[in-house]
C-alpha atoms as a PDB file:
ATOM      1  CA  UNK A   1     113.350-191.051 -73.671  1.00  0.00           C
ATOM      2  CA  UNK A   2     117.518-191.932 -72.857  1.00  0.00           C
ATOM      3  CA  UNK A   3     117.540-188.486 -72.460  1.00  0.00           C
ATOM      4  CA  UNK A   4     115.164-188.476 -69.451  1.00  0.00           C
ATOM      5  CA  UNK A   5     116.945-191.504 -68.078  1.00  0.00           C
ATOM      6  CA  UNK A   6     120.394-189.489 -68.260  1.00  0.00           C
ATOM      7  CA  UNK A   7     118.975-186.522 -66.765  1.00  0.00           C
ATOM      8  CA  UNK A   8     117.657-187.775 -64.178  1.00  0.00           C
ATOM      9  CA  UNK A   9     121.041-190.345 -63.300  1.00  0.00           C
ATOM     10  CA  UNK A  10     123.070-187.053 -63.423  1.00  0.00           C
ATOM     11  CA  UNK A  11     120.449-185.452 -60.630  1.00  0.00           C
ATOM     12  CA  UNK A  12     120.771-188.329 -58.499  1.00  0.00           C
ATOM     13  CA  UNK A  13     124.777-188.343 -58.830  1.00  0.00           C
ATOM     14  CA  UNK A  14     124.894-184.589 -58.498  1.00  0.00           C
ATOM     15  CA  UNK A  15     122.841-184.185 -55.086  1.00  0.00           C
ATOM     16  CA  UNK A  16     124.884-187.519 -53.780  1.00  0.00           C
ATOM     17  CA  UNK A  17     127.918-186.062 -54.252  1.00  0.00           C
ATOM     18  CA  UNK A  18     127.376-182.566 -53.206  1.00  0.00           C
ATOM     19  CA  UNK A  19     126.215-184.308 -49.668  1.00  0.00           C
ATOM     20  CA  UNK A  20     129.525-186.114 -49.669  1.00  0.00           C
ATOM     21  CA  UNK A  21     132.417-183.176 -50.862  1.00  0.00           C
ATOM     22  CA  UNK A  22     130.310-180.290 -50.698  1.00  0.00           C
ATOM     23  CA  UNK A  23     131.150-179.094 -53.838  1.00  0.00           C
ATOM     24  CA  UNK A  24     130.500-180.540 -57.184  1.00  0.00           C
ATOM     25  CA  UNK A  25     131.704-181.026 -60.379  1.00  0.00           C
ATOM     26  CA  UNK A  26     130.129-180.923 -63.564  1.00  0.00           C
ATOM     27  CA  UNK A  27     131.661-182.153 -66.875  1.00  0.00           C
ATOM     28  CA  UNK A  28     129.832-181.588 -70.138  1.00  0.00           C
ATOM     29  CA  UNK A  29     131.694-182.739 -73.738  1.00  0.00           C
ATOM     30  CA  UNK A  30     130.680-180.601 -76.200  1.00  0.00           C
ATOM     31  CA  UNK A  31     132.735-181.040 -79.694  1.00  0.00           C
ATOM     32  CA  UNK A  32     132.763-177.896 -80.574  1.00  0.00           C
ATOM     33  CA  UNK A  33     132.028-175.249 -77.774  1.00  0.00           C
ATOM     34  CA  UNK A  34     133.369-172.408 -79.450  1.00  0.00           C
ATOM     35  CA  UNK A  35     132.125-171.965 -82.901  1.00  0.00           C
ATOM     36  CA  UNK A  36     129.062-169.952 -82.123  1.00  0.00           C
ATOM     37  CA  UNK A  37     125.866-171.875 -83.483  1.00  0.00           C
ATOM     38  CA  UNK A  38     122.337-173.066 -82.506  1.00  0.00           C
ATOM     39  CA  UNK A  39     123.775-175.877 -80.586  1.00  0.00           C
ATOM     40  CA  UNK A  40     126.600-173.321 -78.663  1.00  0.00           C
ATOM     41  CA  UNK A  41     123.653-171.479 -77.532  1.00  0.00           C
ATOM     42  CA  UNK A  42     121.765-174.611 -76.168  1.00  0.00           C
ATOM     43  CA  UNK A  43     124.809-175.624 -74.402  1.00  0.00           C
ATOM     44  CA  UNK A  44     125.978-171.988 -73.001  1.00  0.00           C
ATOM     45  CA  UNK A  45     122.305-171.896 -71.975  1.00  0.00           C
ATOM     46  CA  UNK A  46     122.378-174.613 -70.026  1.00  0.00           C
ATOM     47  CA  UNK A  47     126.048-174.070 -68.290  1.00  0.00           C
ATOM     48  CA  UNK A  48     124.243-170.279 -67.328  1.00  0.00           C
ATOM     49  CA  UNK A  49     121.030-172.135 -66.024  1.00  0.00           C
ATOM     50  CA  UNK A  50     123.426-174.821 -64.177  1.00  0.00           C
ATOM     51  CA  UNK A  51     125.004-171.616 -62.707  1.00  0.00           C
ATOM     52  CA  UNK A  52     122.691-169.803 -61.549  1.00  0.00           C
ATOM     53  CA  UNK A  53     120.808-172.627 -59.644  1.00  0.00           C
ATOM     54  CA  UNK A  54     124.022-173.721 -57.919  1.00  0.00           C
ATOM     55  CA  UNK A  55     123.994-170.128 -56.919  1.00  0.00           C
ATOM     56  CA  UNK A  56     120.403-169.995 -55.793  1.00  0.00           C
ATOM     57  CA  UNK A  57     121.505-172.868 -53.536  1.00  0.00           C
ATOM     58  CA  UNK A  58     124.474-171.771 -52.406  1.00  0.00           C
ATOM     59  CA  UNK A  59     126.301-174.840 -54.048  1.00  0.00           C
ATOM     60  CA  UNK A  60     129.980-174.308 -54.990  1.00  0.00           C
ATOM     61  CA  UNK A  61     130.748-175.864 -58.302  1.00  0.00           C
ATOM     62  CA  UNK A  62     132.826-176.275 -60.898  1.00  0.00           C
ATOM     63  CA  UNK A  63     131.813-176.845 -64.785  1.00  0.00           C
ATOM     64  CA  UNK A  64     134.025-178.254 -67.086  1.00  0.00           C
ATOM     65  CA  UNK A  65     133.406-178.199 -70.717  1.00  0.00           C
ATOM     66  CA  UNK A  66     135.439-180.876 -73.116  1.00  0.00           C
ATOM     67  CA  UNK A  67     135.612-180.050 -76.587  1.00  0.00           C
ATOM     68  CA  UNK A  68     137.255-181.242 -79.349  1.00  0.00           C
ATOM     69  CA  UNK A  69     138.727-177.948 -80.929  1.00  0.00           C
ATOM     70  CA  UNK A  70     142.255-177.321 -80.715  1.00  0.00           C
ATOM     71  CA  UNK A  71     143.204-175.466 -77.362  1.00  0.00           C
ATOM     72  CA  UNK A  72     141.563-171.866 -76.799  1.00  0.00           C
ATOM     73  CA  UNK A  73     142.324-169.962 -73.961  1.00  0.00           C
ATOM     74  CA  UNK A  74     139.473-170.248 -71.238  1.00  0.00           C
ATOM     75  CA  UNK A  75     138.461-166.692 -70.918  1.00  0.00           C
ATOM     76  CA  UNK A  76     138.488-165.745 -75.024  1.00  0.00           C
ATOM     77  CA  UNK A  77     135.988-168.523 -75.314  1.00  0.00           C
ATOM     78  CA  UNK A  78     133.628-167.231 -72.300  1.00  0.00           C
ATOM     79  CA  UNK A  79     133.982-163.934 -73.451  1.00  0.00           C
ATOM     80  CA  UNK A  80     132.749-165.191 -76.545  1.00  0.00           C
ATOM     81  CA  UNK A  81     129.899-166.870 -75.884  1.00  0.00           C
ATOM     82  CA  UNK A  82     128.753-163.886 -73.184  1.00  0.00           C
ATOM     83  CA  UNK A  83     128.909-161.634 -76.548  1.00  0.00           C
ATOM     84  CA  UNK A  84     127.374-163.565 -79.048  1.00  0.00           C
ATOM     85  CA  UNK A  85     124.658-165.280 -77.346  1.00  0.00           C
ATOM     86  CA  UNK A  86     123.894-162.181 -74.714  1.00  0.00           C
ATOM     87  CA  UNK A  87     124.627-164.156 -71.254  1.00  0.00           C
ATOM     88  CA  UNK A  88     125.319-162.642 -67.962  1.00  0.00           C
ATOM     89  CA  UNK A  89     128.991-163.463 -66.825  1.00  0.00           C
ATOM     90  CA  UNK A  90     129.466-167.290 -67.338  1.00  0.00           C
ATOM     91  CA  UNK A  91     133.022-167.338 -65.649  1.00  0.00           C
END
């Protein structure tokens, strides 16, 4: 149920401030983005489904992803996740 809630807060805040800047900014935390497991592939699935709505819309945006892992370039860990969990082009 907190999880409805939440989504639907983030909807609000992310069509408010899209009106304002016209561009938005998305920040997911995610303790451990890059090891590759059933919870990876939930959140890569989302950040591609986030994409490719904002590009439906023609909404510039920007998704960053905090994790707690110790620093890993940007692209290895896209490339990554395109490989293992067979996305189109996240970056």
């Amino acid at each position: 149920m907190y999880w409805l809630i939440v989504i639907v807060l983030i909807g609000i805040y992310m069509k408010v401030r899209v009106q304002l800047r016209g561009e938005l900014t998305i920040g997911i935390l995610h303790p451990a983005c890059n090891s590759g497991g059933g919870g990876e592939k939930v959140l890569w699935s989302i950040v591609e489904s986030i994409m490719m709505l904002l590009e439906e819309k023609e909404i510039k945006a920007r998704v960053f992803i905090y994790s707690g892992e110790e620093y890993i370039d940007k692209i290895t860990i896209l490339e990554k996740a395109e490989k293992r969990f067979n996305m189109k082009k996240l970056s």
